[in-house]
C-alpha atoms as a PDB file:
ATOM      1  CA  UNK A   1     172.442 128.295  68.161  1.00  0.00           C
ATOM      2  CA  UNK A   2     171.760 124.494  67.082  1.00  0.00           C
ATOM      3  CA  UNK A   3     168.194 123.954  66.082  1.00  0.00           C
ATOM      4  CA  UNK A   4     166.505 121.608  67.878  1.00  0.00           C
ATOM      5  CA  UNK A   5     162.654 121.800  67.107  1.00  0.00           C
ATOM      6  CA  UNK A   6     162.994 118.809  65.459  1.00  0.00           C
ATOM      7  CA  UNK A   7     164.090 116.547  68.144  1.00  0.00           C
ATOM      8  CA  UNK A   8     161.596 114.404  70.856  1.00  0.00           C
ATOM      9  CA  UNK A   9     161.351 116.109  74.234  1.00  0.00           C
ATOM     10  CA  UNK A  10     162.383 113.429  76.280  1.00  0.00           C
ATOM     11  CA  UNK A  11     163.095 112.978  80.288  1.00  0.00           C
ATOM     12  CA  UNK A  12     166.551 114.086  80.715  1.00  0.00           C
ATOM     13  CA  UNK A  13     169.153 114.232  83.647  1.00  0.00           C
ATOM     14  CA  UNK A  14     172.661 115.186  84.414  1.00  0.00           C
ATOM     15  CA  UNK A  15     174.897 114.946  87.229  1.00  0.00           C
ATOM     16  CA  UNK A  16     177.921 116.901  87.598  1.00  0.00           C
ATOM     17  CA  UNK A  17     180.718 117.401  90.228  1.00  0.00           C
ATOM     18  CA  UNK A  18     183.055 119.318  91.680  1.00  0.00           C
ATOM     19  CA  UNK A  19     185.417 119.739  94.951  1.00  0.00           C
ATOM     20  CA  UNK A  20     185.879 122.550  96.880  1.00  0.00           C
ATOM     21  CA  UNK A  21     189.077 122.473  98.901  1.00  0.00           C
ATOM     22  CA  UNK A  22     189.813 124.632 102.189  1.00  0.00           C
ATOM     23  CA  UNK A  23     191.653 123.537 105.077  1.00  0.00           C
ATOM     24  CA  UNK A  24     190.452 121.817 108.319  1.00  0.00           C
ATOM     25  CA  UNK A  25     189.928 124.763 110.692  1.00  0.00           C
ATOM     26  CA  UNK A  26     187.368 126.178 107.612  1.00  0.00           C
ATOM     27  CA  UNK A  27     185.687 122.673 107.333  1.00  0.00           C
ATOM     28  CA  UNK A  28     185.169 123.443 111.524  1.00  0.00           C
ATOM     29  CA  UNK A  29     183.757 126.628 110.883  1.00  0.00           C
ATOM     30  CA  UNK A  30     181.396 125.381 108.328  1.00  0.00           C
ATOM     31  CA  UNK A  31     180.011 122.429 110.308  1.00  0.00           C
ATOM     32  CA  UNK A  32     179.643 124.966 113.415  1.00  0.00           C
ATOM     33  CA  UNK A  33     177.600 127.541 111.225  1.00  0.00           C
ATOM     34  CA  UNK A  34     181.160 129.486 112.449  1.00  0.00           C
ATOM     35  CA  UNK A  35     181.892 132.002 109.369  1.00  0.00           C
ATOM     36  CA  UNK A  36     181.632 135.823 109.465  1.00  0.00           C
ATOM     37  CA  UNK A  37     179.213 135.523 106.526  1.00  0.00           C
ATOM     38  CA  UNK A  38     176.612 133.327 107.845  1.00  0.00           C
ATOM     39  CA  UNK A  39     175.267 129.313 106.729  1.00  0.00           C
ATOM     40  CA  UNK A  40     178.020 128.599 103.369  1.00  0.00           C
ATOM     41  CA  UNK A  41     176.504 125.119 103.100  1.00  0.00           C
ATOM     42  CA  UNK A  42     172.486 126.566 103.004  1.00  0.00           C
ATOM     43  CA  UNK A  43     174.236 129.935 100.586  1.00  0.00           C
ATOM     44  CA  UNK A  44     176.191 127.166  98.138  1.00  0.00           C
ATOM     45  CA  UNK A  45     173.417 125.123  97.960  1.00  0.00           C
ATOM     46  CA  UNK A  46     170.992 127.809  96.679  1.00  0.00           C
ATOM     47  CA  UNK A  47     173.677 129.782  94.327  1.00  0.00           C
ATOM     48  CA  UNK A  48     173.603 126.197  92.764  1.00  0.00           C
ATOM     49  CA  UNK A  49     170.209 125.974  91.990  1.00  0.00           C
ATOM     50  CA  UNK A  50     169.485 129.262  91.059  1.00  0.00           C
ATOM     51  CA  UNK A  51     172.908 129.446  88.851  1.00  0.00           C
ATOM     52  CA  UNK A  52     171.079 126.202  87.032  1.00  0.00           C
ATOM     53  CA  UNK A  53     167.860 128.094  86.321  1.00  0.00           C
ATOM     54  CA  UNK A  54     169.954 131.028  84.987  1.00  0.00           C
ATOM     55  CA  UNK A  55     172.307 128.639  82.568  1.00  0.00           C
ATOM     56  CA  UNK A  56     171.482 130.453  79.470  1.00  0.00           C
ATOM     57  CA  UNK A  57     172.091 133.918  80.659  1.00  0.00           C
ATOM     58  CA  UNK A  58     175.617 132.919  81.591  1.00  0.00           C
ATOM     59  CA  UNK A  59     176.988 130.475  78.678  1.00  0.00           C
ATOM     60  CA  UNK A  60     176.430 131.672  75.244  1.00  0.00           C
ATOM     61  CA  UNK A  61     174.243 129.781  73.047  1.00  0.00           C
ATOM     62  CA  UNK A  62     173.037 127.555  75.543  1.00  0.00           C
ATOM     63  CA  UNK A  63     169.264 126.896  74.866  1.00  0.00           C
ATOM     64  CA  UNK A  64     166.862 127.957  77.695  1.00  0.00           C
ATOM     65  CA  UNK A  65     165.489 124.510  79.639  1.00  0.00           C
ATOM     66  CA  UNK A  66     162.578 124.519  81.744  1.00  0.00           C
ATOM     67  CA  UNK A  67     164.398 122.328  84.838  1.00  0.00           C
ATOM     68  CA  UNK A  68     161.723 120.161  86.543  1.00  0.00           C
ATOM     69  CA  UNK A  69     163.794 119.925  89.360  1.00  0.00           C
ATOM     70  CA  UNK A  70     167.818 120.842  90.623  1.00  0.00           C
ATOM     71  CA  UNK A  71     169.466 118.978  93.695  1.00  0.00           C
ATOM     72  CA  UNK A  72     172.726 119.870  94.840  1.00  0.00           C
ATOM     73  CA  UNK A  73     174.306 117.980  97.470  1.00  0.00           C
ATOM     74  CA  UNK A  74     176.897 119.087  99.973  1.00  0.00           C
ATOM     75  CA  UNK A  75     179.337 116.133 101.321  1.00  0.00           C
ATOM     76  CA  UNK A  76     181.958 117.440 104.198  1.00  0.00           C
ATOM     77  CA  UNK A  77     184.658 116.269 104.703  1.00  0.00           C
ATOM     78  CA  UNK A  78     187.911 116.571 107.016  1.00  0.00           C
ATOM     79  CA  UNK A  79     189.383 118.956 104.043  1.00  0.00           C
ATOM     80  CA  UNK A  80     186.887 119.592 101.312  1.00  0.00           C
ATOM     81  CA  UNK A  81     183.255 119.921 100.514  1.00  0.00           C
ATOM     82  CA  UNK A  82     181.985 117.636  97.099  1.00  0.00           C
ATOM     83  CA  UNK A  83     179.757 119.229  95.353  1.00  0.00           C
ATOM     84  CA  UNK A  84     176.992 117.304  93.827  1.00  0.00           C
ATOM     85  CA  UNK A  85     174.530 118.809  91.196  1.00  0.00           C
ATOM     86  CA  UNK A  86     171.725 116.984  89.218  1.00  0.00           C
ATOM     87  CA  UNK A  87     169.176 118.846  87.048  1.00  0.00           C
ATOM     88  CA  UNK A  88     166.149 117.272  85.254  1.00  0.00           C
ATOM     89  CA  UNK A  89     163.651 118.010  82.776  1.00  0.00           C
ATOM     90  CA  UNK A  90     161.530 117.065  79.950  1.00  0.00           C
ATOM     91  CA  UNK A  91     162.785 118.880  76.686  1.00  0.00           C
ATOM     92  CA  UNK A  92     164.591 118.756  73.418  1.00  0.00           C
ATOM     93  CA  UNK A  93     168.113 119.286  74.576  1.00  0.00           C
ATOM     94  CA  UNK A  94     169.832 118.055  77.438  1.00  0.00           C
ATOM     95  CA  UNK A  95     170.689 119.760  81.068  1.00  0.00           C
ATOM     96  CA  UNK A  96     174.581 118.838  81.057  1.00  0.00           C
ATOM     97  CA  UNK A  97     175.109 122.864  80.806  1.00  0.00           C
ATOM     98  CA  UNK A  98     173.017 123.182  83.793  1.00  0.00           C
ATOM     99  CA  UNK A  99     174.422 121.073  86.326  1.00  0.00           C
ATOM    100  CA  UNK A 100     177.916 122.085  85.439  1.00  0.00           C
ATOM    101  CA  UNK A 101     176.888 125.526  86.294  1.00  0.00           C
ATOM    102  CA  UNK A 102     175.326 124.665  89.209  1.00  0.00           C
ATOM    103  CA  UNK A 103     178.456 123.244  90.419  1.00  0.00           C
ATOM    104  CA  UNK A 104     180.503 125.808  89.713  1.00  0.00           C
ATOM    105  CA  UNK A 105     178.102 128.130  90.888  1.00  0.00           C
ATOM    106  CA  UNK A 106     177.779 126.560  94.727  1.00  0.00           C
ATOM    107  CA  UNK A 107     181.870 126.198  94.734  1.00  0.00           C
ATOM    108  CA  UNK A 108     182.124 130.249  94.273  1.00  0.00           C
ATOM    109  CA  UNK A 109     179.525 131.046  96.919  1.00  0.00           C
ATOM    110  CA  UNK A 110     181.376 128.705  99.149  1.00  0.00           C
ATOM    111  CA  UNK A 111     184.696 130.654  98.104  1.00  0.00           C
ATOM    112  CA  UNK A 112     182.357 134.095  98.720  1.00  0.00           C
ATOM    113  CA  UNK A 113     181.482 132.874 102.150  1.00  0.00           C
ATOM    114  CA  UNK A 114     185.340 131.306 103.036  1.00  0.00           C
ATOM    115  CA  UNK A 115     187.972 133.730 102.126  1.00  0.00           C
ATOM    116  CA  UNK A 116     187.590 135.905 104.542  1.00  0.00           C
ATOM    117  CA  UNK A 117     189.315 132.739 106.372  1.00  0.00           C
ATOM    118  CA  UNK A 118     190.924 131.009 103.487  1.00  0.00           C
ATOM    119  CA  UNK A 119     191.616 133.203 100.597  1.00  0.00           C
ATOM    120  CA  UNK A 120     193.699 129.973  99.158  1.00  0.00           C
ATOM    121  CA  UNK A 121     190.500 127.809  99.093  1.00  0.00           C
ATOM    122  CA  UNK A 122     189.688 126.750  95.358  1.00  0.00           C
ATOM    123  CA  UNK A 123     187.306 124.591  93.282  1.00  0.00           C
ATOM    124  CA  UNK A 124     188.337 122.345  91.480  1.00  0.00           C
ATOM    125  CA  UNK A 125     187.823 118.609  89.444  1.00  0.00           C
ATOM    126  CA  UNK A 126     185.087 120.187  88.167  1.00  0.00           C
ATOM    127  CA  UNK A 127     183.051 117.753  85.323  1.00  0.00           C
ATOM    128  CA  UNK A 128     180.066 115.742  84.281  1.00  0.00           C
ATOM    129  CA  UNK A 129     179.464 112.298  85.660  1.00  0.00           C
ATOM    130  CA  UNK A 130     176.617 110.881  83.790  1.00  0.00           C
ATOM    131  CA  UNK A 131     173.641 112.119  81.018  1.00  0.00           C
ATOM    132  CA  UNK A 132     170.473 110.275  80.584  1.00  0.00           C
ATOM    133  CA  UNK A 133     167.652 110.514  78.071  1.00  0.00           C
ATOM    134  CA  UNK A 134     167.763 111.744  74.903  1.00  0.00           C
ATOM    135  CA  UNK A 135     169.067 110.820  70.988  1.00  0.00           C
ATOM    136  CA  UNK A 136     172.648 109.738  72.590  1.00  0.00           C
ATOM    137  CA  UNK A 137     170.651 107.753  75.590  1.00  0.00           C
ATOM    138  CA  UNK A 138     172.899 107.084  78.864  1.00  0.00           C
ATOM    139  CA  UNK A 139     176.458 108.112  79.360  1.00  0.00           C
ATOM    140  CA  UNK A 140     178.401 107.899  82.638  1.00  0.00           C
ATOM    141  CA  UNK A 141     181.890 109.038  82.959  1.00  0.00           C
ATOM    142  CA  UNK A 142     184.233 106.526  82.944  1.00  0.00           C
ATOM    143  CA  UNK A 143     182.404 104.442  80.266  1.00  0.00           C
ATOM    144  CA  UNK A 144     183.616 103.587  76.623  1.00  0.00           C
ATOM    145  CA  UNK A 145     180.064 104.368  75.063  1.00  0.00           C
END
C-alpha cells in the first residue's frame, strides 16, 4: 500500500460513468416501478453509494477515504440507464476508486433487479470522467493534461 502520510489533505472529487443497457419494454418497466423485484432506480442508486463507502473492502490496497458526500445519478433513456457517480472528500488520496465502484456497483443491482426480464442486459463503458484536487490538480477525460 503507497504511503501517503506525507501528502496535504486536500478537497477532492471524482466523477465516473457507466451505461447500463436493456431493451425498451425493461426501460417501461422501470419508469412504471413495473419489475418483480421492486424500485431498480431507488435499489441502483443506493448499491452505488454504499458500494463507494465500502471501496476498500472490495479493491485491494485501496486506502480507506472518509467520503463527505456520494451522488449517483440515474438518466433513462429509450434503451439504457447512464449511470452517474461523484464522490468527495477531504483527504490525502483521491476518490477515483470510489466512484468507479459506485458505478459499477448501481449497474449490477440494476442487472439484480432486471434479469428476471432481461438476462442479456449488461453494463458497460464503464470509466472515469474527471479528478479534481490534489498533487496532479484537475483532469477530465478527454484532455491532453
Amino acid at each position: 500500500m503507497v504511503d501517503v502520510s506525507g501528502k496535504d489533505v486536500t478537497a477532492r472529487t471524482a466523477t465516473a460513468a457507466g451505461r447500463f443497457e436493456t431493451t425498451a419494454e425493461v426501460i417501461g418497466l422501470l419508469r412504471r416501478d413495473g419489475l418483480p423485484k421492486g424500485d431498480a432506480l431507488t435499489v441502483a442508486r443506493i448499491a452505488g453509494i454504499a458500494a463507494a463507502k465500502r471501496t476498500p473492502d472490495l479493491v485491494p490496497l485501496c486506502h480507506p477515504v472518509a467520503l463527505h458526500g456520494v451522488r449517483v445519478d440515474l438518466d433513462v433513456s429509450d434503451t439504457h440507464v447512464d449511470i452517474t457517480a461523484t464522490t468527495r472528500t477531504a483527504d490525502r488520496t483521491g476518490v477515483e476508486m470510489e466512484a468507479l465502484t459506485s458505478v459499477v456497483a448501481a449497474g449490477l443491482a440494476l442487472y439484480d433487479m432486471v434479469k428476471a426480464v432481461d438476462r442479456a442486459a449488461r453494463l458497460t463503458d464503464v470509466r472515469l470522467l474527471a479528478k479534481d484536487g490534489g498533487r496532479s490538480g484537475a483532469w477530465r477525460a478527454g484532455s491532453t493534461s
